[in-house]
C-alpha atoms as a PDB file:
ATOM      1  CA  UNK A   1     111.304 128.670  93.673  1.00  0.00           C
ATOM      2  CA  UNK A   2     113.030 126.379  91.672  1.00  0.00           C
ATOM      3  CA  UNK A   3     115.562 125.516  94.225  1.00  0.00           C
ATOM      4  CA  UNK A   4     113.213 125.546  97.272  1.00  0.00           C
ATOM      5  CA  UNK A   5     111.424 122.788  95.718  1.00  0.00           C
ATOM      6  CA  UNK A   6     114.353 120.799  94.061  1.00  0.00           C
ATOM      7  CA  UNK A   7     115.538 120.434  97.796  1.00  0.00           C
ATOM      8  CA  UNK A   8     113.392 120.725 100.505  1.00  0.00           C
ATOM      9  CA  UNK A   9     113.332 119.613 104.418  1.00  0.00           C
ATOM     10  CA  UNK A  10     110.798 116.737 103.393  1.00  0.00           C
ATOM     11  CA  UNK A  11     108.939 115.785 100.447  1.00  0.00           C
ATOM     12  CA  UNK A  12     105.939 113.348 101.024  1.00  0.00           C
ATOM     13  CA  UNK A  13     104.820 111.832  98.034  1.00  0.00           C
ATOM     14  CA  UNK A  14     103.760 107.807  96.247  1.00  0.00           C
ATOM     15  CA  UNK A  15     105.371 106.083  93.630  1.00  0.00           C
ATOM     16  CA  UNK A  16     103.805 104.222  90.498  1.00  0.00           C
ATOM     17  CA  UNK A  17     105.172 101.401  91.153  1.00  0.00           C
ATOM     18  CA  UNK A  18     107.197  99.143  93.789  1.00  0.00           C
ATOM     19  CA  UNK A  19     109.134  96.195  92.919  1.00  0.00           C
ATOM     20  CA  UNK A  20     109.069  93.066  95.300  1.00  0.00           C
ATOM     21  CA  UNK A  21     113.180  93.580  94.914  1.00  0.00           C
ATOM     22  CA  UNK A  22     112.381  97.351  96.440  1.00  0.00           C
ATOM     23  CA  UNK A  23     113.067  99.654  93.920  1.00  0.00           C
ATOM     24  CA  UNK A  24     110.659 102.793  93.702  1.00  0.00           C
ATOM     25  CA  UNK A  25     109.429 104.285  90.265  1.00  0.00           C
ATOM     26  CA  UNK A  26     107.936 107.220  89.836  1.00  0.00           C
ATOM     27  CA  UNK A  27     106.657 108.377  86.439  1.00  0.00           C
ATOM     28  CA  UNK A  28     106.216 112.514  85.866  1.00  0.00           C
ATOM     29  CA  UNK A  29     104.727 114.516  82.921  1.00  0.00           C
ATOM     30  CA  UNK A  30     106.849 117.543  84.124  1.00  0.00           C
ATOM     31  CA  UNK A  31     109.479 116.026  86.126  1.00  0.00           C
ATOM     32  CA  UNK A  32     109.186 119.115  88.929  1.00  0.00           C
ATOM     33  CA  UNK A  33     108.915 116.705  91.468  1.00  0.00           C
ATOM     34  CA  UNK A  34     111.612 114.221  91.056  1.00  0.00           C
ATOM     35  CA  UNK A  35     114.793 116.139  92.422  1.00  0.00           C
ATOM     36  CA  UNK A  36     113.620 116.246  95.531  1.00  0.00           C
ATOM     37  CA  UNK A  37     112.691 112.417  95.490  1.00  0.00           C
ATOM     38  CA  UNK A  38     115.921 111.473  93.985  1.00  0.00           C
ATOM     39  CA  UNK A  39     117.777 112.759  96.419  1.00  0.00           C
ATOM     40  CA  UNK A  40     117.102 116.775  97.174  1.00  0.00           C
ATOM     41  CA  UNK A  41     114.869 116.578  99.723  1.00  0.00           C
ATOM     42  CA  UNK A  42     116.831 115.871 103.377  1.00  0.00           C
ATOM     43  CA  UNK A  43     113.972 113.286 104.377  1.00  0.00           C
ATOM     44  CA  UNK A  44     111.668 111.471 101.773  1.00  0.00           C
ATOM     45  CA  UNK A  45     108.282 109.405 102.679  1.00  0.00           C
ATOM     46  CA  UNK A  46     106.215 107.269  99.689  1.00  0.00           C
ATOM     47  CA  UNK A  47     102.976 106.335 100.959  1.00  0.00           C
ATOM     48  CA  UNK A  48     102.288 103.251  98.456  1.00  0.00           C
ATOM     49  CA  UNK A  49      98.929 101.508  97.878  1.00  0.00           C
ATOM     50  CA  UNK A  50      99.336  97.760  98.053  1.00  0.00           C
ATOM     51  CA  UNK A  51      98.045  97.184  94.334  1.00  0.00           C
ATOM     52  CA  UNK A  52     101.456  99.188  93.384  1.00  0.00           C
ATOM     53  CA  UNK A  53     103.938  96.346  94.275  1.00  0.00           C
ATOM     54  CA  UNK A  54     104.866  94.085  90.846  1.00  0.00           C
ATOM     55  CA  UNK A  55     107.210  91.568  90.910  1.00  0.00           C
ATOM     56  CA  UNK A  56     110.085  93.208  88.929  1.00  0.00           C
ATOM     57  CA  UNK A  57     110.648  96.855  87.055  1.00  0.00           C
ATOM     58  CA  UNK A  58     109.534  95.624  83.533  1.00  0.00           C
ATOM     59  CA  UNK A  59     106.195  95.070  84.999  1.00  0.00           C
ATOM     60  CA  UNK A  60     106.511  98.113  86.906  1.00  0.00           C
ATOM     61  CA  UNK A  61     106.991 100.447  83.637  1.00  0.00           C
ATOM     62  CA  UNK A  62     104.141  98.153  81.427  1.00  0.00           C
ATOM     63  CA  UNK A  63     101.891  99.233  85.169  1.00  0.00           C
ATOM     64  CA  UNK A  64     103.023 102.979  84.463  1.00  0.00           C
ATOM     65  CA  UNK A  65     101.987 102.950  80.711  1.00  0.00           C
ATOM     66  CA  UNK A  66      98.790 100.741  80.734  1.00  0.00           C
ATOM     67  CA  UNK A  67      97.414 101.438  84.305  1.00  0.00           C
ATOM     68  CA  UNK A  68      98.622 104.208  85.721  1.00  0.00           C
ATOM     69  CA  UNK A  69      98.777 106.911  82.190  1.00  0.00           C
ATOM     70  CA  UNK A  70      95.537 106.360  81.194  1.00  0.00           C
ATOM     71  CA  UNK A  71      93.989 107.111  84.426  1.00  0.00           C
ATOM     72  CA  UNK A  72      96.540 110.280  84.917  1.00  0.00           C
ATOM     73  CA  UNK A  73      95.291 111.229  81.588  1.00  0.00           C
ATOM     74  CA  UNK A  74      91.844 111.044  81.954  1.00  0.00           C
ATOM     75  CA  UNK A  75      92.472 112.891  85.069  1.00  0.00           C
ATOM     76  CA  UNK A  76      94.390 115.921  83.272  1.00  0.00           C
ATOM     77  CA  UNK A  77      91.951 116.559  80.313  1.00  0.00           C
ATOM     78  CA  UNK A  78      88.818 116.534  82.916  1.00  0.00           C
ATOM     79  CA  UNK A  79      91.017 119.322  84.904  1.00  0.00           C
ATOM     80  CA  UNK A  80      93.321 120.776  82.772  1.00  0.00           C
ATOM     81  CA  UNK A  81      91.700 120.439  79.441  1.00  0.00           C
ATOM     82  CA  UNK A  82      95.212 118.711  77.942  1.00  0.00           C
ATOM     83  CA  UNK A  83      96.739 115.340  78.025  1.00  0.00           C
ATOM     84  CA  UNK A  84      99.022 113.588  80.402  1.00  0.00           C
ATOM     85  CA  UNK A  85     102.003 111.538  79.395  1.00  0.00           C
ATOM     86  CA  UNK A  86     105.186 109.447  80.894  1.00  0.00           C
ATOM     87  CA  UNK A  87     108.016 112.044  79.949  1.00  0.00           C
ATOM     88  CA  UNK A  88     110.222 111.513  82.865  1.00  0.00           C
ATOM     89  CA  UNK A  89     110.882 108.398  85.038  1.00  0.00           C
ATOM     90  CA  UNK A  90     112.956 108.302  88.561  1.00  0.00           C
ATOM     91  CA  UNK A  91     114.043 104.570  89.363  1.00  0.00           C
ATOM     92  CA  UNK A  92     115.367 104.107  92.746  1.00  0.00           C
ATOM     93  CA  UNK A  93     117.236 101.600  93.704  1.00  0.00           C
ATOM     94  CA  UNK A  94     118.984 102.461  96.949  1.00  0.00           C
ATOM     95  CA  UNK A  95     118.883 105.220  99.290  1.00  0.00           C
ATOM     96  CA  UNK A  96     123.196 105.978 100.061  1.00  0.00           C
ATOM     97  CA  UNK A  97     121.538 107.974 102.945  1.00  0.00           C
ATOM     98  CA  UNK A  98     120.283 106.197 105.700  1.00  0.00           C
ATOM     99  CA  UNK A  99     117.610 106.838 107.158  1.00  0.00           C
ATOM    100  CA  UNK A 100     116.526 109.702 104.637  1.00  0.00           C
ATOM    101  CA  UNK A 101     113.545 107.971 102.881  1.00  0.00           C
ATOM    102  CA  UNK A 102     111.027 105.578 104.250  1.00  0.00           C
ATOM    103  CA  UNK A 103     108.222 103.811 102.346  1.00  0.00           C
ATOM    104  CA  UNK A 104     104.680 103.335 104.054  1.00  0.00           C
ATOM    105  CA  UNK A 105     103.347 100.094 102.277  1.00  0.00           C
ATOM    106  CA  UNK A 106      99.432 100.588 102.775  1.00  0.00           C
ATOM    107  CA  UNK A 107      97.385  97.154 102.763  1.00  0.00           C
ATOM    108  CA  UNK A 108      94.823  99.271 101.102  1.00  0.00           C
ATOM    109  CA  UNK A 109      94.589 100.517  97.497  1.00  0.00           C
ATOM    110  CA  UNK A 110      95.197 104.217  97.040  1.00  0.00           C
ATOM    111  CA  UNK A 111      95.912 106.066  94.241  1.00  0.00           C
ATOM    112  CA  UNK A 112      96.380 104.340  90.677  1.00  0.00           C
END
């Protein structure tokens, strides 16, 4: 199961933050779901909420831990009766692939 998920077909997924240089971070309490987006998964597609881009990735990770954490966490004890937390972080930079990944920018806010 592992495996399957490590490298699927496509993984759909968002991002906690996007740089205006382009790089994609994505924070994880578990980390399952970062193989695939770093590179495992054939085809990749972040749907990003507009309020997500920051101009560079020091902003990006000070977004993940005062934004984005304490709503995740809030989030986890309400459903899973434990805390959340930032224990793994995926920075991409550049996709050697082309054409694997694409990014959907939404106009919109979604997510946090």
């Amino acid at each position: 199961m592992r495996r399957l998920a490590a490298s699927p077909e496509f993984v759909v997924n968002s991002v906690a933050a996007v740089t205006e240089t382009g790089s994609l971070v994505l924070a994880s309490g578990s980390g399952s779901q970062l193989p695939a987006n770093a590179g495992g998964a054939a085809h990749a597609v972040w749907i990003v909420g507009a309020q997500k881009v920051v101009p560079d990735l020091s902003t990006a990770l000070r977004r993940i831990e005062e934004h984005a954490l304490p709503l995740e966490n809030a989030r986890a004890q309400a459903v899973y009766g434990m805390p959340s937390a930032v224990n793994r972080l995926l920075i991409l930079n550049a996709e050697p692939r082309p054409g694997r990944g694409t990014v959907l920018l939404l106009r919109e806010a979604i997510g946090y």
